[in-house]
Structures are given as structure tokens and as C-alpha cells.
C-alpha atoms as a PDB file:
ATOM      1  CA  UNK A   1      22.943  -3.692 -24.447  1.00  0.00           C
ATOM      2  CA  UNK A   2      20.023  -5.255 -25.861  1.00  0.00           C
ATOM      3  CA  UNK A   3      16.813  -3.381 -27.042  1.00  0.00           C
ATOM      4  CA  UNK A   4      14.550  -5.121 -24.769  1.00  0.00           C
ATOM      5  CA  UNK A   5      16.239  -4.412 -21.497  1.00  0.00           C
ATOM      6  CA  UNK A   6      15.955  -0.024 -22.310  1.00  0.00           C
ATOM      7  CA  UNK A   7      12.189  -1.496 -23.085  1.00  0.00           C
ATOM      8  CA  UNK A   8      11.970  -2.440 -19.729  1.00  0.00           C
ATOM      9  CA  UNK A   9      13.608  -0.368 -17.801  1.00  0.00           C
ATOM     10  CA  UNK A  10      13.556   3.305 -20.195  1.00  0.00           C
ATOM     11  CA  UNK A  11       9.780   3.624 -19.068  1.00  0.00           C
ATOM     12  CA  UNK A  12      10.535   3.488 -15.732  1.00  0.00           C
ATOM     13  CA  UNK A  13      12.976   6.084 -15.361  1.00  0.00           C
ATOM     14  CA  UNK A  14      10.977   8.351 -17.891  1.00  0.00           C
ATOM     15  CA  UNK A  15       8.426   8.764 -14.672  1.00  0.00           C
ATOM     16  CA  UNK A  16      11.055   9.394 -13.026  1.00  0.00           C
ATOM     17  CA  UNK A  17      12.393  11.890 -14.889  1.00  0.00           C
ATOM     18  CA  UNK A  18       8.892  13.604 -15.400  1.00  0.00           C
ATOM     19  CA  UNK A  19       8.990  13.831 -11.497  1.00  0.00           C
ATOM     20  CA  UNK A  20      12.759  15.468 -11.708  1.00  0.00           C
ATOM     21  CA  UNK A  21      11.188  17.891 -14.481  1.00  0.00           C
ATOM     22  CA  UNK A  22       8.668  18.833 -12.558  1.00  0.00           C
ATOM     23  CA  UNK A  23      10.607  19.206  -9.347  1.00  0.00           C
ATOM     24  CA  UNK A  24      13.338  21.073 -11.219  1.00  0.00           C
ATOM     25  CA  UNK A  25      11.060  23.850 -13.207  1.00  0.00           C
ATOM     26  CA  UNK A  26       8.800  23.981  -9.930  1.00  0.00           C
ATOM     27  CA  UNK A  27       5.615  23.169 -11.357  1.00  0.00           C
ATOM     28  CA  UNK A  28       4.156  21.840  -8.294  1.00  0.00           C
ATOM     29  CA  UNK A  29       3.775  23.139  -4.868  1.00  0.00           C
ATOM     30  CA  UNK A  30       6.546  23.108  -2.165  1.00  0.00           C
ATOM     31  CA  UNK A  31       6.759  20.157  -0.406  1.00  0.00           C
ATOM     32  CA  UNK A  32       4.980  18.578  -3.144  1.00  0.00           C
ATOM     33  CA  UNK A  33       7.586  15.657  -2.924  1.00  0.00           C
ATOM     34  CA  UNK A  34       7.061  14.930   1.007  1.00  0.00           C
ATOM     35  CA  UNK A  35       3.719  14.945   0.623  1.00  0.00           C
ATOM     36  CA  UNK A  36       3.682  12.241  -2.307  1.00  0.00           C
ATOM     37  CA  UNK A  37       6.138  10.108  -1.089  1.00  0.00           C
ATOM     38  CA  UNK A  38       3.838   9.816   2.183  1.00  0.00           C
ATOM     39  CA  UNK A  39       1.153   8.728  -0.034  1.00  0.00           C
ATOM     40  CA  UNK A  40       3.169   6.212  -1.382  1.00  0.00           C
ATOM     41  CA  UNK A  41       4.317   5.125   2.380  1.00  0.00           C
ATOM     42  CA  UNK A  42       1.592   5.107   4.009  1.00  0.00           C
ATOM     43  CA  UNK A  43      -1.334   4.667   1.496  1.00  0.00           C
ATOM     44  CA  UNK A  44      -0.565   3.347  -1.283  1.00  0.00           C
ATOM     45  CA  UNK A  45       2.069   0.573  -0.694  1.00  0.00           C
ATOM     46  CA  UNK A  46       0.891  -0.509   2.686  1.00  0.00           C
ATOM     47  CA  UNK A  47      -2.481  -1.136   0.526  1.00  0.00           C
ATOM     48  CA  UNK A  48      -0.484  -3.299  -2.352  1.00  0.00           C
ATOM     49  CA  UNK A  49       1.067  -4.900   0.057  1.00  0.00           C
ATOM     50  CA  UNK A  50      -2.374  -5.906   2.423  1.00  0.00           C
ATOM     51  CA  UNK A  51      -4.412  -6.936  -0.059  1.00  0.00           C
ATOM     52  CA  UNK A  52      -1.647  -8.823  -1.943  1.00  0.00           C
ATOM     53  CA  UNK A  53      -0.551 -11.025   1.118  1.00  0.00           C
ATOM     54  CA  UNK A  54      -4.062 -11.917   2.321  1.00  0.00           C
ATOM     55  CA  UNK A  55      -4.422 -13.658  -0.916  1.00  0.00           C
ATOM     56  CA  UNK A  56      -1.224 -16.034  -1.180  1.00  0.00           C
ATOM     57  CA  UNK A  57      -0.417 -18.780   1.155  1.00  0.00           C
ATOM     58  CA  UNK A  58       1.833 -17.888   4.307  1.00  0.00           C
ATOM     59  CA  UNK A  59       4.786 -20.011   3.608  1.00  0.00           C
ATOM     60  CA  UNK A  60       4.909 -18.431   0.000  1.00  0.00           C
ATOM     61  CA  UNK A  61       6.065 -15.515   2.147  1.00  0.00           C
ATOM     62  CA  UNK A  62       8.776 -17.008   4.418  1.00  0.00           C
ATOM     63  CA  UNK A  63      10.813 -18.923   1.660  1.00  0.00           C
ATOM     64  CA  UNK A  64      13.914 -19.127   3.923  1.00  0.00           C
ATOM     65  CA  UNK A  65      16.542 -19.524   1.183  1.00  0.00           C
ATOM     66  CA  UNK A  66      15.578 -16.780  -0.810  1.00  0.00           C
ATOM     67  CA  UNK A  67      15.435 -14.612   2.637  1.00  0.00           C
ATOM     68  CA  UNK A  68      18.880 -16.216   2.988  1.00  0.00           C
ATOM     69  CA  UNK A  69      20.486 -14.893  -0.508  1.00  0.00           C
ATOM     70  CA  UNK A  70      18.589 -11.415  -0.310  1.00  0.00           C
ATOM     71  CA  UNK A  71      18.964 -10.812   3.595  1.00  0.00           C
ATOM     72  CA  UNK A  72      22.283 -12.174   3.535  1.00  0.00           C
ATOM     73  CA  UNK A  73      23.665  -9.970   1.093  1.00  0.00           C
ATOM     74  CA  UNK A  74      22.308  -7.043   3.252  1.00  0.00           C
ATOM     75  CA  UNK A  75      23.739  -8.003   5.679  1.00  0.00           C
ATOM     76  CA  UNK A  76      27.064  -8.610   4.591  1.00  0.00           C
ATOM     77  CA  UNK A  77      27.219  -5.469   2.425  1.00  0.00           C
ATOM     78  CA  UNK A  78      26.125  -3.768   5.983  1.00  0.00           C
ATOM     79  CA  UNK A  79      28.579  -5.234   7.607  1.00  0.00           C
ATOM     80  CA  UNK A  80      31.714  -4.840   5.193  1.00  0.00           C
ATOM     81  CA  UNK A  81      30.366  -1.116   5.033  1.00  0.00           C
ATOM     82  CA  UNK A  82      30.751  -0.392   8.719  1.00  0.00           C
ATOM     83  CA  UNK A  83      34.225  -2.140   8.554  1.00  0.00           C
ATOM     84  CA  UNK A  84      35.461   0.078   5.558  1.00  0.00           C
ATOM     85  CA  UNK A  85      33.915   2.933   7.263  1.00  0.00           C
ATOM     86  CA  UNK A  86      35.507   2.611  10.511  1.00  0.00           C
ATOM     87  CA  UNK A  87      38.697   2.040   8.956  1.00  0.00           C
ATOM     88  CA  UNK A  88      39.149   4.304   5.956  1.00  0.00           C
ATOM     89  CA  UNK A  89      36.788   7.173   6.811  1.00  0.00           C
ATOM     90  CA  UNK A  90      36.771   8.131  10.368  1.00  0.00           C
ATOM     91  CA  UNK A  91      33.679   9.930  12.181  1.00  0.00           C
ATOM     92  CA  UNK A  92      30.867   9.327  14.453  1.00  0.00           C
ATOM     93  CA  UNK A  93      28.954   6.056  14.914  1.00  0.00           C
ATOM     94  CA  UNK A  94      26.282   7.331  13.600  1.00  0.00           C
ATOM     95  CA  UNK A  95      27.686   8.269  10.261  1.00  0.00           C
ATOM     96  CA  UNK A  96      29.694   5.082  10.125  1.00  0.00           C
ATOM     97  CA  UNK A  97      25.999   3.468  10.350  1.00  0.00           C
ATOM     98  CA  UNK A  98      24.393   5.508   8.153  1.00  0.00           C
ATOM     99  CA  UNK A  99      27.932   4.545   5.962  1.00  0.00           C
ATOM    100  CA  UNK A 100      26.842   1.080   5.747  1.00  0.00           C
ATOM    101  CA  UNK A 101      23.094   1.591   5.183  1.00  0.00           C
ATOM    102  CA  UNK A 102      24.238   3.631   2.327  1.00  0.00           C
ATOM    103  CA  UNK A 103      25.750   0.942   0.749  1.00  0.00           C
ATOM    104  CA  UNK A 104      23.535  -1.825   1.127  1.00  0.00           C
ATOM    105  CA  UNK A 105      19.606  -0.412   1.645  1.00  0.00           C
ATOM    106  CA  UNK A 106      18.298  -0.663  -2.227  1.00  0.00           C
ATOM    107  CA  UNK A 107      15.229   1.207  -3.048  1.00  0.00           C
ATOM    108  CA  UNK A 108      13.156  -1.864  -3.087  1.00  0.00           C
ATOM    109  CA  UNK A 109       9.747   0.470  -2.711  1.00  0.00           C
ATOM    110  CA  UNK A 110       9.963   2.448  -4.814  1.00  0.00           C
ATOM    111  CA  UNK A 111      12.650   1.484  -8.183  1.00  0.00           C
ATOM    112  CA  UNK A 112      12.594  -2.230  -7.542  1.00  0.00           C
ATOM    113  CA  UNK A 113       9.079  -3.452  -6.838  1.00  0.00           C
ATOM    114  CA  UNK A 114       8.134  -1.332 -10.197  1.00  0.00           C
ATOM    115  CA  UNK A 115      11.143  -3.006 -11.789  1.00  0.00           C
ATOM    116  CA  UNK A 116      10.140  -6.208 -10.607  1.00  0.00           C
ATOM    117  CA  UNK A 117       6.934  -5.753 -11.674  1.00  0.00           C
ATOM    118  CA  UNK A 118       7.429  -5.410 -15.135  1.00  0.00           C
ATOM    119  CA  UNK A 119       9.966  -7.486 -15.916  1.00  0.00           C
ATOM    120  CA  UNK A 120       8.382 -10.546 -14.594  1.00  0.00           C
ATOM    121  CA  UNK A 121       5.073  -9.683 -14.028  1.00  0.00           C
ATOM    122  CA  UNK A 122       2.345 -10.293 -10.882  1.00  0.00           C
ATOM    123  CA  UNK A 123       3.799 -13.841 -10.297  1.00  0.00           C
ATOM    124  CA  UNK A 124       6.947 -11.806  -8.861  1.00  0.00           C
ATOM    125  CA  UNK A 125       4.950 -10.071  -6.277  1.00  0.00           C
ATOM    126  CA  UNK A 126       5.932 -11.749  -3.501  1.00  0.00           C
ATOM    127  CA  UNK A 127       9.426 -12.046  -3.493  1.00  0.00           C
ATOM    128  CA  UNK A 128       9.422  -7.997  -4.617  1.00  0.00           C
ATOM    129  CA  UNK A 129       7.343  -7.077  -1.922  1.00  0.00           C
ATOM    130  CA  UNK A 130       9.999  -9.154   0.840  1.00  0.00           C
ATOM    131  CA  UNK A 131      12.833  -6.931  -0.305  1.00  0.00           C
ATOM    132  CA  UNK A 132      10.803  -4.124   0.742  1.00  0.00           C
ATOM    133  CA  UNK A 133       9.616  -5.247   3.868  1.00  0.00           C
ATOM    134  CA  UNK A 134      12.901  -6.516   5.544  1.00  0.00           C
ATOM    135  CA  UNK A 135      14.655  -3.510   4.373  1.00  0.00           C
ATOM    136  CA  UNK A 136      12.763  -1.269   6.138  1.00  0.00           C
ATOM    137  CA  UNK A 137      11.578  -3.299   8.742  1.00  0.00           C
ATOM    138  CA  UNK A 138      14.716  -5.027   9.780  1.00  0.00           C
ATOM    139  CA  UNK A 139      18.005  -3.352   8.338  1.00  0.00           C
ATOM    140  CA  UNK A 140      16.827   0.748   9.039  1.00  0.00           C
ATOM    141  CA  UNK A 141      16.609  -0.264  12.806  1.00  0.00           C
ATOM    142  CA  UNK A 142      20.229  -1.295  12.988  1.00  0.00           C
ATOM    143  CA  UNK A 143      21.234   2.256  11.576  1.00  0.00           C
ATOM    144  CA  UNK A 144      18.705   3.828  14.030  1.00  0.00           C
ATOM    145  CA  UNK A 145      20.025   1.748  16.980  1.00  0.00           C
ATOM    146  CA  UNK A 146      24.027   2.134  16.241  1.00  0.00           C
ATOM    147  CA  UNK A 147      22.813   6.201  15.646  1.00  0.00           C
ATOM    148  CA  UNK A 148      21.257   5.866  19.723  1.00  0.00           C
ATOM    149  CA  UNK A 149      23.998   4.054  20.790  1.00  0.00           C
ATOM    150  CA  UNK A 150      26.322   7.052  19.691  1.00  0.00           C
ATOM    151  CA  UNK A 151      23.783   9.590  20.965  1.00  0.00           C
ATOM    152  CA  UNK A 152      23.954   7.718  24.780  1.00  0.00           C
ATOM    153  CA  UNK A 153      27.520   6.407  24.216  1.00  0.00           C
ATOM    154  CA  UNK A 154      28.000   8.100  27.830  1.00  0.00           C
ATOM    155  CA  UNK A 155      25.866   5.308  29.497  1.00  0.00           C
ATOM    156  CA  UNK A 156      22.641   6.491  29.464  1.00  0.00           C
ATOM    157  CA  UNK A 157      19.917   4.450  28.364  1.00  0.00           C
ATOM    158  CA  UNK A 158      19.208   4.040  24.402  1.00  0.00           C
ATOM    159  CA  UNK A 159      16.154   5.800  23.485  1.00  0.00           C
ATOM    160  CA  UNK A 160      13.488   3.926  22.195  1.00  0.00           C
ATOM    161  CA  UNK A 161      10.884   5.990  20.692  1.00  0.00           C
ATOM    162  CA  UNK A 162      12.805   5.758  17.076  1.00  0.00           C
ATOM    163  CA  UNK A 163      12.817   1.951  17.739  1.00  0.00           C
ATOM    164  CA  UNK A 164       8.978   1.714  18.452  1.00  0.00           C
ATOM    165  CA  UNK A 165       8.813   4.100  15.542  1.00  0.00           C
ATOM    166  CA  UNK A 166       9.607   1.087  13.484  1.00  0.00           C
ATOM    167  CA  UNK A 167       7.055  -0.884  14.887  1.00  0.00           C
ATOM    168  CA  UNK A 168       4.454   1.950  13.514  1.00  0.00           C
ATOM    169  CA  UNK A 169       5.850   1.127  10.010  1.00  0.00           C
ATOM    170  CA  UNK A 170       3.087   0.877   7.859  1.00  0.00           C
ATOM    171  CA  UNK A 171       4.789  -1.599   5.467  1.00  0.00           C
ATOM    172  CA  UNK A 172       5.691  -3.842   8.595  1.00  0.00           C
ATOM    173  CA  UNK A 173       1.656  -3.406   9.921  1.00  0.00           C
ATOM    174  CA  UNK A 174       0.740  -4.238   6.276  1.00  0.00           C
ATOM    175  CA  UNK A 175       2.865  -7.027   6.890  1.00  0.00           C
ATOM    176  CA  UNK A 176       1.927  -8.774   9.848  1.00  0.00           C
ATOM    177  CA  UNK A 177      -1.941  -8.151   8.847  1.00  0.00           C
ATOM    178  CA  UNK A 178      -1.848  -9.531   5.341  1.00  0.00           C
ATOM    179  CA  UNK A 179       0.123 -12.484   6.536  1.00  0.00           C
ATOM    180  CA  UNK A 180      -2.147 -12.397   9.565  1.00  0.00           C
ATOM    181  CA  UNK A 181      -5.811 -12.780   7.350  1.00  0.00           C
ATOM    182  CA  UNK A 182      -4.236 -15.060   4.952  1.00  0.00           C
ATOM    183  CA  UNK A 183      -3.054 -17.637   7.838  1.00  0.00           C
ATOM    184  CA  UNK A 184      -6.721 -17.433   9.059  1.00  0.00           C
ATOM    185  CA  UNK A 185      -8.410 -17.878   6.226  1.00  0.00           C
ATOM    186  CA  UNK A 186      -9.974 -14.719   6.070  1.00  0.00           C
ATOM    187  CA  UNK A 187     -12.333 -13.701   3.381  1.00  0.00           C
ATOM    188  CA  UNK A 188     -12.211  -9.967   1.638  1.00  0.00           C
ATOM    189  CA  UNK A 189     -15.243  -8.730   0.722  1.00  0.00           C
ATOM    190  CA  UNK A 190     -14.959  -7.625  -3.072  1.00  0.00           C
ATOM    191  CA  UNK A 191     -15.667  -4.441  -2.445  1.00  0.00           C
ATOM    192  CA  UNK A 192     -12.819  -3.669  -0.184  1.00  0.00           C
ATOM    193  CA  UNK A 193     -10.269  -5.532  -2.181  1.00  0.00           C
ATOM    194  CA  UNK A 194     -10.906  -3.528  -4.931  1.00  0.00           C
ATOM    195  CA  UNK A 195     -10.843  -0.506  -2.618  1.00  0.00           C
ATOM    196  CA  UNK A 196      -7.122  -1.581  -1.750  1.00  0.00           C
ATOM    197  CA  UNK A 197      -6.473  -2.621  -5.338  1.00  0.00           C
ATOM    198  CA  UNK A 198      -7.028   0.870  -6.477  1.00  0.00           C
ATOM    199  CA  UNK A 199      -5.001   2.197  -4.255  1.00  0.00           C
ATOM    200  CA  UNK A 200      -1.914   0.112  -4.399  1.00  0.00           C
ATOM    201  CA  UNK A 201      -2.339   0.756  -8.387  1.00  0.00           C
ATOM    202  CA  UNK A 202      -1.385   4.082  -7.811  1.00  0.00           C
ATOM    203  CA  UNK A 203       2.031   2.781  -6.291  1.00  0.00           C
ATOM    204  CA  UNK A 204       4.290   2.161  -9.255  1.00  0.00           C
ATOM    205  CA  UNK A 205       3.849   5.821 -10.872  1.00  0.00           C
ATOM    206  CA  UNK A 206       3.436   7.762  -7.851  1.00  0.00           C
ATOM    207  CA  UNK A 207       6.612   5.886  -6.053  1.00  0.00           C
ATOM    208  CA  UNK A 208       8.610   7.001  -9.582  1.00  0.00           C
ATOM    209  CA  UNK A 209       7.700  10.477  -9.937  1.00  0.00           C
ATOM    210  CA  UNK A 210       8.113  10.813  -6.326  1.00  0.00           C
ATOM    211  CA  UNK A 211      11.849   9.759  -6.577  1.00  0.00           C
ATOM    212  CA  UNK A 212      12.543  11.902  -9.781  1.00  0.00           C
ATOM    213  CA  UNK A 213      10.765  15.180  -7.830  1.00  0.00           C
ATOM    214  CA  UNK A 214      13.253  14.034  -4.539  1.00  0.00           C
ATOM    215  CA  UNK A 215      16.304  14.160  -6.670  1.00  0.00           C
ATOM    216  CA  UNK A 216      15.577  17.638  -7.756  1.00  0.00           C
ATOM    217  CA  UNK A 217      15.794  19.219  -4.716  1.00  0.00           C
ATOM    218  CA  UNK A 218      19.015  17.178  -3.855  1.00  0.00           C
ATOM    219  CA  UNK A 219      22.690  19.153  -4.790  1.00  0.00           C
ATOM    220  CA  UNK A 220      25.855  16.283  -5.885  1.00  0.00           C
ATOM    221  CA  UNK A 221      28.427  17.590  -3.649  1.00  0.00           C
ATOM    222  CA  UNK A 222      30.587  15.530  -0.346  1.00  0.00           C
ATOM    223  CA  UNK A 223      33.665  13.836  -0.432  1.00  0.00           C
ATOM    224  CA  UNK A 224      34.682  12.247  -3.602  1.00  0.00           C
ATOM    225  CA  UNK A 225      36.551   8.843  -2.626  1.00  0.00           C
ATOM    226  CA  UNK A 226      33.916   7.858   0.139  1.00  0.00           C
ATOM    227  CA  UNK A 227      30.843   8.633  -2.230  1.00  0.00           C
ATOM    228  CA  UNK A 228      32.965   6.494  -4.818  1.00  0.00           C
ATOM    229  CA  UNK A 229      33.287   3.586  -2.679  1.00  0.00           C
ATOM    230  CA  UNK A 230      29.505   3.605  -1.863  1.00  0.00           C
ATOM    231  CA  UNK A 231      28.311   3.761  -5.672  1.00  0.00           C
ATOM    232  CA  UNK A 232      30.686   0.876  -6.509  1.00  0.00           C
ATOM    233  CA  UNK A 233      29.490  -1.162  -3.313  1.00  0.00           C
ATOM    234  CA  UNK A 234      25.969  -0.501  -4.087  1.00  0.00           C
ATOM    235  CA  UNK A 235      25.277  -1.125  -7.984  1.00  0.00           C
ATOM    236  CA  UNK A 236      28.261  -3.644  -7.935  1.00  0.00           C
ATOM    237  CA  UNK A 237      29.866  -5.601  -4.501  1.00  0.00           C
ATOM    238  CA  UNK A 238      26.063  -5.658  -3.280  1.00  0.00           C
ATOM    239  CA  UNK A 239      24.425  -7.622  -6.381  1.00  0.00           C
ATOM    240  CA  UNK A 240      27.445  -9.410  -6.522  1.00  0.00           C
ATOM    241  CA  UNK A 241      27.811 -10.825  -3.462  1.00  0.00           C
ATOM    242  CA  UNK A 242      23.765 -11.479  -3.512  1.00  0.00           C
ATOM    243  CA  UNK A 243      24.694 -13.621  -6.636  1.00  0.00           C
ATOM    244  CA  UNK A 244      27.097 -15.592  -5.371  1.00  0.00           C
ATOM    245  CA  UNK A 245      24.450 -16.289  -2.617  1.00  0.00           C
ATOM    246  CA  UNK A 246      21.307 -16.482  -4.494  1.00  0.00           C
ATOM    247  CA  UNK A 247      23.013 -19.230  -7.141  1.00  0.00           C
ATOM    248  CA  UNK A 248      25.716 -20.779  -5.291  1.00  0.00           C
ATOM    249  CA  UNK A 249      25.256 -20.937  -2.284  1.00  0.00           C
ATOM    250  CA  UNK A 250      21.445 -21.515  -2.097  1.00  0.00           C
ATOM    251  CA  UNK A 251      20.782 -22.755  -5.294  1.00  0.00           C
ATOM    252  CA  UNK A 252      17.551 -20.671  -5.932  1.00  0.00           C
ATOM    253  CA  UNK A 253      15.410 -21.709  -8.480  1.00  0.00           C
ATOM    254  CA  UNK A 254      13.143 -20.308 -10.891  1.00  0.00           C
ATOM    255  CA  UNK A 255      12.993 -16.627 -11.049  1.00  0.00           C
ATOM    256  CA  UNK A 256      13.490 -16.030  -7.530  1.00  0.00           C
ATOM    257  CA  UNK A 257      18.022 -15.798  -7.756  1.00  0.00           C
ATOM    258  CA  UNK A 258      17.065 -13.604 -10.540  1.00  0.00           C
ATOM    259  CA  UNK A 259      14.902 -10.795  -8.408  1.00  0.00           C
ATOM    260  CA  UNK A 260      17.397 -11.300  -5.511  1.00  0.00           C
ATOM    261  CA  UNK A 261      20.129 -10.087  -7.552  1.00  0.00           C
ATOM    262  CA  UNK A 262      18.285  -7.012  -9.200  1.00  0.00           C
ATOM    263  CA  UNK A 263      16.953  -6.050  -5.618  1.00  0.00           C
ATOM    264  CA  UNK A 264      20.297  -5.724  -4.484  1.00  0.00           C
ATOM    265  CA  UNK A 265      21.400  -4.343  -7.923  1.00  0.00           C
ATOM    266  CA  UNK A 266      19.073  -1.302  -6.714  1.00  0.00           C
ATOM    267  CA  UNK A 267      20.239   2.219  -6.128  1.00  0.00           C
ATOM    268  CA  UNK A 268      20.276   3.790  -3.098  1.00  0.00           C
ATOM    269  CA  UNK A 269      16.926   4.079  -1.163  1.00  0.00           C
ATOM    270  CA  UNK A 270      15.500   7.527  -0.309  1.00  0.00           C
ATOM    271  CA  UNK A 271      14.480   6.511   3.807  1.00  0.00           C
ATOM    272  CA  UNK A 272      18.674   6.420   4.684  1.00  0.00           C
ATOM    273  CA  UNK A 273      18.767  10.271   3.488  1.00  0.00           C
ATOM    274  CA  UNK A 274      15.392  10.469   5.921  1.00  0.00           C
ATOM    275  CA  UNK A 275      16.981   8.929   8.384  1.00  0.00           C
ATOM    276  CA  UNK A 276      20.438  10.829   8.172  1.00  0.00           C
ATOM    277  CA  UNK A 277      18.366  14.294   8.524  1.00  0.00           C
ATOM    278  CA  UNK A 278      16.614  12.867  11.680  1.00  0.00           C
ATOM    279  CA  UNK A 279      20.224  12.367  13.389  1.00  0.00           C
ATOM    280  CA  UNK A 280      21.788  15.136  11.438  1.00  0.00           C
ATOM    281  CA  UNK A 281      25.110  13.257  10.528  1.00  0.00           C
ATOM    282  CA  UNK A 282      25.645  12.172   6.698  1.00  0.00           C
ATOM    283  CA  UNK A 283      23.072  13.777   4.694  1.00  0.00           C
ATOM    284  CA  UNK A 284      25.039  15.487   2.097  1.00  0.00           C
ATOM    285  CA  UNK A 285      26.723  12.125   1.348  1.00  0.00           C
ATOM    286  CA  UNK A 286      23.821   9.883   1.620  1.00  0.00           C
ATOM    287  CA  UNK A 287      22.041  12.017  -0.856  1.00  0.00           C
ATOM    288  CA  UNK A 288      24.993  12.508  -3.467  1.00  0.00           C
ATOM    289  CA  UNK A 289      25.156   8.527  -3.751  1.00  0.00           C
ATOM    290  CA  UNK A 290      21.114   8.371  -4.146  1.00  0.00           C
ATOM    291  CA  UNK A 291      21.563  11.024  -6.790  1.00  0.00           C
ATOM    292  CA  UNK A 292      24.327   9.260  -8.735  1.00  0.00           C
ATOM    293  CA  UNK A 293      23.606   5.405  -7.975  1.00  0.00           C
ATOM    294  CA  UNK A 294      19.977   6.219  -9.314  1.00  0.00           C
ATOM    295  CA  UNK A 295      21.366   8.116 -12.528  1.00  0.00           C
ATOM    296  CA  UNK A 296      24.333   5.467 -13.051  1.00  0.00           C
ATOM    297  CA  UNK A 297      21.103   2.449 -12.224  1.00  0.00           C
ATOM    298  CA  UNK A 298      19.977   3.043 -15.669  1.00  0.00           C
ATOM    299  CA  UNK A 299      22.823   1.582 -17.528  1.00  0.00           C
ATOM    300  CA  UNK A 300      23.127  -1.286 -14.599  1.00  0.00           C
ATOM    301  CA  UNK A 301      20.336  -2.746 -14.478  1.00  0.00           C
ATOM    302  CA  UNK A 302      19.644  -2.767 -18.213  1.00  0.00           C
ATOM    303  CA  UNK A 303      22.919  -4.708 -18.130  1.00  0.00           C
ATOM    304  CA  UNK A 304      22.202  -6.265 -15.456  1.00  0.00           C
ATOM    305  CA  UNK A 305      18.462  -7.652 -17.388  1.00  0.00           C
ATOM    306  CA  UNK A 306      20.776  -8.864 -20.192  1.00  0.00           C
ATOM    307  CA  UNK A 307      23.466 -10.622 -18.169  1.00  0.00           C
ATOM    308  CA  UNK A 308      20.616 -12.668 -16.369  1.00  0.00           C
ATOM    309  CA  UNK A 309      18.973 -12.868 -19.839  1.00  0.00           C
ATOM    310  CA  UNK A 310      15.867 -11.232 -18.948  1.00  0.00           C
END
């Protein structure tokens, strides 16, 4: 492993390990990680993400064969996840959903965008700030509506308020209104875009130490051979798989195969622990393989960097 990779990537998780330090010896407040990572949700990316989009042209945005390699890949690593799930590891819908989510939802908010960042600088933007939209924006909902199937499996209606929940996203209204002033041809005043700048500047560190002071207060324990299985499809099957789509199949060019592969290379993402304490099914498991994917992502990706020779 080459010198430049731990460059790139030691930094990162040294914020993150502050955050862990600080979580661990309790020198913040209770609650003190909640609280940030809701700044980080609902300030400070939603702000990066605004003022970045209103300023780059819409079909930048909808590049349909890189959505293809990184959305597919999801998607299959979703859908091979419910199938091992359901096969090798019986239980309830929900945690067969939450399963899958598990091993394919990469923290694209807050590891990968700061990853992303980095390693290829502002020009990557973009395509880092797509893997963290359609995460959250398409791929939570299907865990959230397999978990209300389950909960109304009797024939009752699916309840929706945790769907329109999703619509509230702040990412996905950051979204649709960056995309939204850019297509019109909106001007910012300078004022406000520095306003927003400052505020999504606070992203990378706060969305790092936020992450180390979550792992803190999370204890390894679950079952061994099904937290296993999720580690290996998440640092491994999942960026592989993306590979295979990002270079062979679509033939991506430029540095855009590159950040589809590390996005899926990601460790697990903190909102499919969030979403497993909502429901109440797979939280001790969901937040083992965030604890040990995100250790174990350190040696990865700087292998990762290498292998794709960045």
C-alpha cells in the first residue's frame, strides 16, 4: 500500500477518530452526536448540496450511465441481499430489508463525499453528491416500504407517513431546488451563496467527527456469520459488482467509473441503523457491520485508491 493513498485517506479517519475519542472519554454533552449529525443533515449538506447544483448545468446531474453503474450496483447488491437473507437467515420482512440495506447503502454523506472530495477535488462534486442523493432518496424508501408491508402484512393499508417522510428529506428538497434554479437560470445573489458556502464548508469535518462520536456509543456484538456476510458484501461484492458495471458494462469515462466504484467501496451508512431503531428489528446487527465495515474501510479503500491508481 502506497504512501499516498494513507495521505489521502489517514486524515480522514483521524476526524473520525477525534469524534470516537471524544465520544468514548465523554467530553461532550449527551446526545452530542444526534445533535451534530442533524446539523450535518439538515444544515449543512442540504446547503453544499443547494448552492452547488444551482451552479452546474442540469444534465451534468442526470448522466444516465453513471446513474446506471452506481444505481445499478445498489440495486443489485439490494437485491442479492434480500435473496441471501431470506434464504440463509430467516426472520421478519423487515429485518430481511433492513438485511439488504445493510449491505448495499454506503455512507456516501458522510465518508464518501469527504473522500471524494479530496481525492479528486471540486470537479468530483457532482457525481459525489448523486451517490448521496439516490441513496437516501431512492434506496431507504424500499427498506421503509418492505418494513410497512410487514407491519400491515394482515391487509391493512401501508402507512404512509414514513413514505412522505422521505419526501421531507432535506437532501432530496436540496435536490429538486438546486436542480430547479439552475434549469431556470436563476441568479444567487453573492451574498447568499457565500451564506450557503459557509455552511456546506462545515460538512466534511462535522459529517467525520460525527461518525467517529456515533461509533462510540455503538457495542460489536450479533450474530457472527450474518454480520460476516454483510462486511464482505459491502467493502467487497458491492464495489465489485459496481466495477464490473461502471467499466464494462457502461464504459464510463474519465473519473466518473473511478468514484462509482469507491462510493460503493463505502462502509456502511449510519441512516440504516436510524432506520432499524424506528422499526425496532436489526439494530444490533446493523450497527456491528457500521462499526467494523468503517474500521476494516481504512485498509480498503487505501487499497482500493492504489488498485484504481489514484
Amino acid at each position: 500500500m502506497n504512501t499516498a493513498s494513507l495521505t489521502i485517506v489517514l486524515p480522514l479517519f483521524g476526524i473520525m477518530l477525534a469524534g470516537f475519542l471524544a465520544g468514548r472519554f465523554k467530553l461532550l454533552i449527551e446526545g452530542s452526536s444526534a445533535i451534530l449529525s442533524r446539523f450535518v443533515f439538515i444544515v449543512s449538506l442540504p446547503a453544499l448540496i443547494f448552492v452547488s447544483l444551482a451552479r452546474v448545468p442540469v444534465v451534468e446531474f442526470f448522466n444516465w450511465p453513471f446513474l446506471g453503474a452506481l444505481g445499478g450496483g445498489m440495486l443489485i447488491t439490494f437485491l442479492l441481499g434480500l435473496l441471501v437473507a431470506r434464504l440463509f437467515f430467516p426472520d421478519t420482512l423487515t429485518a430481511h430489508g433492513l438485511h439488504a440495506l445493510t449491505a448495499m447503502y454506503s455512507s456516501t454523506g458522510y465518508i464518501g463525499l469527504p473522500v471524494i472530495l479530496l481525492v479528486f477535488g471540486d470537479i468530483a462534486l457532482v457525481p459525489g453528491l448523486i451517490g448521496a442523493v439516490i441513496t437516501g432518496a431512492l434506496f431507504l424508501p424500499l427498506g421503509i416500504i418492505l418494513a410497512e408491508v410487514d407491519r400491515n402484512h394482515d391487509g391493512g393499508r401501508v402507512v404512509l407517513t414514513p413514505l412522505l417522510g422521505v419526501l421531507r428529506n432535506p437532501i432530496l428538497i436540496a435536490t429538486a431546488t438546486g436542480l430547479t434554479t439552475s434549469a431556470a437560470g436563476m441568479t444567487i445573489p453573492g451574498p447568499a451563496i457565500t451564506f450557503f458556502e459557509l455552511l456546506g464548508g462545515a460538512f466534511i469535518p462535522c459529517a467525520l467527527f460525527s461518525a467517529g462520536l456515533f461509533i462510540a456509543g455503538c457495542a460489536i456484538k450479533g450474530e457472527a456469520v450474518e454480520i460476516s456476510w454483510l462486511v464482505f458484501a459491502k467493502l467487497l461484492l458491492h464495489p465489485l459488482i459496481t466495477w464490473w458495471l461502471a467499466y464494462r458494462v457502461f464504459e464510463l469515462e474519465g473519473i466518473l467509473p473511478a468514484i462509482a466504484v469507491i462510493q460503493a467501496a463505502l462502509p456502511s451508512g449510519v441512516p440504516v441503523f436510524v432506520l432499524a431503531q424506528q422499526y425496532h428489528s436489526f439494530v444490533t446487527r446493523s450497527s456491528t457491520v457500521i462499526v467494523i465495515s468503517t474500521a476494516l474501510s481504512i485498509l480498503t479503500l487505501s487499497g482500493l485508491l492504489v488498485f484504481l491508481e489514484y
